[in-house]
Protein backbone atom coordinates (compact mmCIF):
# COMPACT_ATOMS: atom_id res chain seq x y z
CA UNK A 1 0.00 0.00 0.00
CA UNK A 2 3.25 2.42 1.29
CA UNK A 3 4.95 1.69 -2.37
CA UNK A 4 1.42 2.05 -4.36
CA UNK A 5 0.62 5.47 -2.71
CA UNK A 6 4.44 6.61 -3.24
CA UNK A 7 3.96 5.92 -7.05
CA UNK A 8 0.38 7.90 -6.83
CA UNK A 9 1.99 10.60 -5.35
CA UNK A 10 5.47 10.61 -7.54
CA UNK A 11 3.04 10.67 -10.61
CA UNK A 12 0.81 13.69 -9.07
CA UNK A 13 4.28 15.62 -8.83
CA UNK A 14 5.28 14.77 -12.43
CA UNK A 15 2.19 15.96 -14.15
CA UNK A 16 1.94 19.32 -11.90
CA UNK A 17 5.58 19.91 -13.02
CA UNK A 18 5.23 18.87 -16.36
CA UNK A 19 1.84 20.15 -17.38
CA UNK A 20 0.89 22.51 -14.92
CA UNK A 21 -2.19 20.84 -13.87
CA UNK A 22 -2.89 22.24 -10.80
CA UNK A 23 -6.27 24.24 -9.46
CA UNK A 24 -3.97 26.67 -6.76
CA UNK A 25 -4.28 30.21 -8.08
CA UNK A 26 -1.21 31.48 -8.49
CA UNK A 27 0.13 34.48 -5.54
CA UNK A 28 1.08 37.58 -7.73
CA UNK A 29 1.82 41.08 -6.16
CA UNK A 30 -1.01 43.80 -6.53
CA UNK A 31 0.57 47.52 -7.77
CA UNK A 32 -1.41 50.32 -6.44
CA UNK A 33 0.97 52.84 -8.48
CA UNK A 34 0.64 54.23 -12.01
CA UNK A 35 2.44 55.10 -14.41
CA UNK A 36 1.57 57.60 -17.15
CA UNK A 37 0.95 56.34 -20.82
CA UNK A 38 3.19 57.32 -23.34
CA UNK A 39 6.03 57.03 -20.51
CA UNK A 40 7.97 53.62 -19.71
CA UNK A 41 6.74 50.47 -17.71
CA UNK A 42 9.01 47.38 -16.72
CA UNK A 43 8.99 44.01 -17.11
CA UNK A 44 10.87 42.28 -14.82
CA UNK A 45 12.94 44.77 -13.74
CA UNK A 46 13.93 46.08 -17.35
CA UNK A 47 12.37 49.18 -18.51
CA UNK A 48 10.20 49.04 -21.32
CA UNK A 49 8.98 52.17 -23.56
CA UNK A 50 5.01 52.70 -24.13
CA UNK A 51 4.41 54.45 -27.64
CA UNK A 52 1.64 56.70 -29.07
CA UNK A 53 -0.62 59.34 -27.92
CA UNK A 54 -1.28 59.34 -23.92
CA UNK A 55 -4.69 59.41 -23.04
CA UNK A 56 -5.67 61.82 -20.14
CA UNK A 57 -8.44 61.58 -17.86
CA UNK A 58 -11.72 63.73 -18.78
CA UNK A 59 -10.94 62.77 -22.07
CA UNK A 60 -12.88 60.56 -24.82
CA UNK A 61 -11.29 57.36 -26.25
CA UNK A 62 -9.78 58.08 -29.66
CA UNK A 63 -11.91 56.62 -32.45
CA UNK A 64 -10.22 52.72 -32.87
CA UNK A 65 -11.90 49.61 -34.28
CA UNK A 66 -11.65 46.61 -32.26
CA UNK A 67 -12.87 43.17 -33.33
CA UNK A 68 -15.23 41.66 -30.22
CA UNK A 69 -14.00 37.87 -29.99
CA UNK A 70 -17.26 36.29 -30.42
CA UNK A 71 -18.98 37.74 -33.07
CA UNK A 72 -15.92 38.97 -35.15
CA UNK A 73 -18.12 42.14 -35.67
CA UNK A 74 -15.65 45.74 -35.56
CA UNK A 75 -16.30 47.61 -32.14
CA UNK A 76 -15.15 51.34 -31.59
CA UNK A 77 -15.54 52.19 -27.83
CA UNK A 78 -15.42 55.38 -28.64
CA UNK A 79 -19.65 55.06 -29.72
CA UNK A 80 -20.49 53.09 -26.59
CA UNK A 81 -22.13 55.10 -24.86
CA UNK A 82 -25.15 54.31 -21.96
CA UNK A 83 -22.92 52.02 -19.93
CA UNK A 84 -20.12 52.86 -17.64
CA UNK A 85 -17.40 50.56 -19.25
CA UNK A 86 -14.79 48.47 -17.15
CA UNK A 87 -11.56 47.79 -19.57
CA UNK A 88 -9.09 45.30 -18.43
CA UNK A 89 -6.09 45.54 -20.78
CA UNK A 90 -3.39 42.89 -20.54
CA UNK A 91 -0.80 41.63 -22.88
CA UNK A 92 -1.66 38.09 -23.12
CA UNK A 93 -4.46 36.31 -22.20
CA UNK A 94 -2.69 33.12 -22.33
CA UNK A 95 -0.12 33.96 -19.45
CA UNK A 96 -0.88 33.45 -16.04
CA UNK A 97 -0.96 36.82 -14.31
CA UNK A 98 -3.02 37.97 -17.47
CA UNK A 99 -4.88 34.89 -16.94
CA UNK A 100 -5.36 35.55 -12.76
CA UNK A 101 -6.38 39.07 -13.81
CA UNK A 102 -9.39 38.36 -15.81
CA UNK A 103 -10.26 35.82 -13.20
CA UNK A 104 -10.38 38.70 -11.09
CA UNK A 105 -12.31 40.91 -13.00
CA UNK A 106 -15.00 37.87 -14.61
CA UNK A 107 -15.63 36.13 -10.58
CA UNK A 108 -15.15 38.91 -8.38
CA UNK A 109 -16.64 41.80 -10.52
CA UNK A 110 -19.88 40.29 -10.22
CA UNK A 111 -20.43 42.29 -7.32
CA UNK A 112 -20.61 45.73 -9.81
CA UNK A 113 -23.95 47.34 -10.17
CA UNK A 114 -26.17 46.73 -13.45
CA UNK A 115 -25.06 49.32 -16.05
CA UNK A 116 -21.24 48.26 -15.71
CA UNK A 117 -19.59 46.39 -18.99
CA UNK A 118 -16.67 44.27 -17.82
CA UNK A 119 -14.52 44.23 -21.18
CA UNK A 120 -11.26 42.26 -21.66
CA UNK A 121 -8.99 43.96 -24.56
CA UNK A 122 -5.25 42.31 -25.42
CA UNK A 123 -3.67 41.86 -28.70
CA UNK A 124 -4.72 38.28 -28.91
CA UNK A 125 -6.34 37.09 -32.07
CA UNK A 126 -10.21 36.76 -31.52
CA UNK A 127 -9.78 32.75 -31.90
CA UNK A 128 -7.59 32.84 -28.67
CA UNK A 129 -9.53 35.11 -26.65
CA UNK A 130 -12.97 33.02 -27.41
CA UNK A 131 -11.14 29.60 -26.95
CA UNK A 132 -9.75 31.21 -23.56
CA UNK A 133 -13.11 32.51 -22.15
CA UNK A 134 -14.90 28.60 -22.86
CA UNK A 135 -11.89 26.86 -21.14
CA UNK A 136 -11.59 29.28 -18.30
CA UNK A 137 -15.53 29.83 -17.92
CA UNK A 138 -15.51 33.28 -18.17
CA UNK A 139 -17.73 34.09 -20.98
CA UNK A 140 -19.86 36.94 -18.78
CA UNK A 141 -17.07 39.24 -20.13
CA UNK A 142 -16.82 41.02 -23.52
CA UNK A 143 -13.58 40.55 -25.35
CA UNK A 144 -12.04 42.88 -27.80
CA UNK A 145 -8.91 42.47 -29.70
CA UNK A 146 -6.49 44.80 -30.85
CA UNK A 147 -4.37 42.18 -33.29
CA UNK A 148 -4.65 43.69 -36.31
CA UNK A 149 -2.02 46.57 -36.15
CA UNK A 150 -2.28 47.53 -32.35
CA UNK A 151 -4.31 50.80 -33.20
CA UNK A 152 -6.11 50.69 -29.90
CA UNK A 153 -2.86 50.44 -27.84
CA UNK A 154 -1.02 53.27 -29.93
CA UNK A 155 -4.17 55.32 -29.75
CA UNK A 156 -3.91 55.54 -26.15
CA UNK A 157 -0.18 55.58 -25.42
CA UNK A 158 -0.09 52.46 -24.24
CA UNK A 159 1.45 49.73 -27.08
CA UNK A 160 4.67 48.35 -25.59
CA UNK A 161 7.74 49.22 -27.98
CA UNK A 162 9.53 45.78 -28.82
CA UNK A 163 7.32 43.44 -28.22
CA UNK A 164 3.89 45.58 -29.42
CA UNK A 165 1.93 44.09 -26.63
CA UNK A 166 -0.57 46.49 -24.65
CA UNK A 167 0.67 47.57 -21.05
CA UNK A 168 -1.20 46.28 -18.17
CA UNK A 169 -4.00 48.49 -17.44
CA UNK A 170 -7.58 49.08 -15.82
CA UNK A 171 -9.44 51.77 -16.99
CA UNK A 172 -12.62 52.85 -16.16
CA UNK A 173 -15.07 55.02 -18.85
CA UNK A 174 -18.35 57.03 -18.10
CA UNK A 175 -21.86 57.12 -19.68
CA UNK A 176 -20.56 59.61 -21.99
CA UNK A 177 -17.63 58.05 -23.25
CA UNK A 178 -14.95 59.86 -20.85
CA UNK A 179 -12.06 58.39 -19.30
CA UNK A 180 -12.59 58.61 -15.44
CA UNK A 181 -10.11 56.41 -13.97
CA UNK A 182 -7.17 54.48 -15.04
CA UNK A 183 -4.15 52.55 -13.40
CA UNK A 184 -1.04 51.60 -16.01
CA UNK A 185 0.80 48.67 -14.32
CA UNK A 186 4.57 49.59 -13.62
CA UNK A 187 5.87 46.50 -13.30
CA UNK A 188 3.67 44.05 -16.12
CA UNK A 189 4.50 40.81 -14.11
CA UNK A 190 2.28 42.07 -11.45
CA UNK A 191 -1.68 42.99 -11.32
CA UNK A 192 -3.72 46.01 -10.98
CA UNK A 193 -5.23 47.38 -8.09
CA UNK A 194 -8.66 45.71 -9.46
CA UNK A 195 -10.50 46.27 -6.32
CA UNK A 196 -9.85 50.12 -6.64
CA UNK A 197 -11.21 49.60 -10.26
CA UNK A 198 -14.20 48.18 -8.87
CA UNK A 199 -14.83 50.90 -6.85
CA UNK A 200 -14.53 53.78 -8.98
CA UNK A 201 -16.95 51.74 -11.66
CA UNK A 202 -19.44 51.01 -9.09
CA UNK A 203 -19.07 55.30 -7.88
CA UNK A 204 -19.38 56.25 -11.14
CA UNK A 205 -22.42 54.39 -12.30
CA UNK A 206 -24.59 55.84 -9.62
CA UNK A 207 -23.79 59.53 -11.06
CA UNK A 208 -26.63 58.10 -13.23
C-alpha cells in the first residue's frame, strides 16, 4: 500500500511539473501605483517604452476599431455610450498573471452594479480570446482584440515598444464616453489594483 501510494503521489508531482495541472491560483503582487501612458513600464525589472498618444483623464477614447471575440463584428468604444465601461487591458491572455487578472475581473466583478460592462482587450487574435473565455468559464465578459495593427494600444499611449503588446491596465469610462479612472501597471508581471477599479466603476455608475 506504502509503495502504491508513493507511485500515486510521484506521478501527481510529475504531471503538476510537467503540465501545470494544478487548481492553486497562483500568488502575484497587486501595484497600487501608475504610471503615465506614453512614458515607460518594466517588465521584470527592465524598462520598457510605451508608444503613441497618452490618453488623459476627462478625455474621450480616440476613435479605434476593435474586433469583439465572439462575433468577429468591428467595435469602436469610442460610440459606446449608456454604460459605464470596465476595460481590463493585458498583454496576453494566455499567461498566467493575465490569466489571474481576468479571473479577477470575470468572478469577483460580479459584485458591480447593473449598467457596468466588464470588457477584456489584449492583442490576442479573436480565436484565442474566445477559446480562452470557454476553457476558463468566463464568458460573462466582452472581449475585444487589438491584433490587427495595435491601433487601440497606440491610440492611447499604451502599445509596448519591442514586443507591441498592450501595457497592463484598468481603466474605467463614463456614460458619456470619458475616461474617469485608469491605473497603467509599472511592473507588467504584477496585477492592478482591481478592487480600486471596482470601486470607482461602481461610484461612477450611480452619477446616473
Amino acid at each position: 500500500m506504502g509503495s502504491k501510494m508513493s507511485r500515486i503521489l510521484l506521478l501527481g508531482v510529475f504531471t503538476v511539473t510537467v503540465f501545470g495541472c494544478t487548481n492553486v491560483r497562483p500568488k502575484i503582487p497587486v501595484d497600487q501605483a501608475s504610471v503615465q501612458p506614453a512614458t515607460q513600464v518594466t517588465l521584470r525589472g527592465s524598462p520598457m517604452r510605451l508608444t503613441g498618444s497618452a490618453i488623459s483623464l476627462g478625455k474621450p477614447l480616440p476613435s479605434v476599431e476593435l474586433v469583439d471575440a465572439m462575433t468577429m463584428e468591428a467595435v469602436d468604444l469610442s460610440k459606446v455610450q449608456g454604460n459605464v465601461l470596465l476595460l481590463s487591458i493585458v498583454p496576453s491572455i494566455d499567461t498566467p498573471v493575465c490569466e489571474e487578472q481576468t479571473h479577477i475581473l470575470g468572478e469577483k466583478g460580479n459584485r458591480l452594479p447593473e449598467g457596468v460592462k466588464r470588457i477584456v482587450i489584449s492583442r490576442d487574435t479573436p480565436f484565442a480570446q474566445k477559446r480562452f473565455a470557454k476553457e476558463a468559464k468566463l464568458t460573462n465578459l466582452q472581449y475585444l482584440s487589438d491584433y490587427k495593427q495595435g491601433d487601440f494600444g497606440r491610440s492611447i499611449g499604451l502599445l509596448v515598444q519591442g514586443s507591441m503588446l498592450l501595457a497592463r491596465s484598468v481603466m474605467v469610462v463614463d456614460k458619456n464616453g470619458l475616461v474617469r479612472y485608469l491605473q497603467v501597471v509599472p511592473e507588467m508581471t504584477h496585477l492592478p489594483d482591481l478592487d480600486k477599479a471596482f470601486d470607482e466603476a461602481a461610484k461612477v455608475a450611480k452619477e446616473g
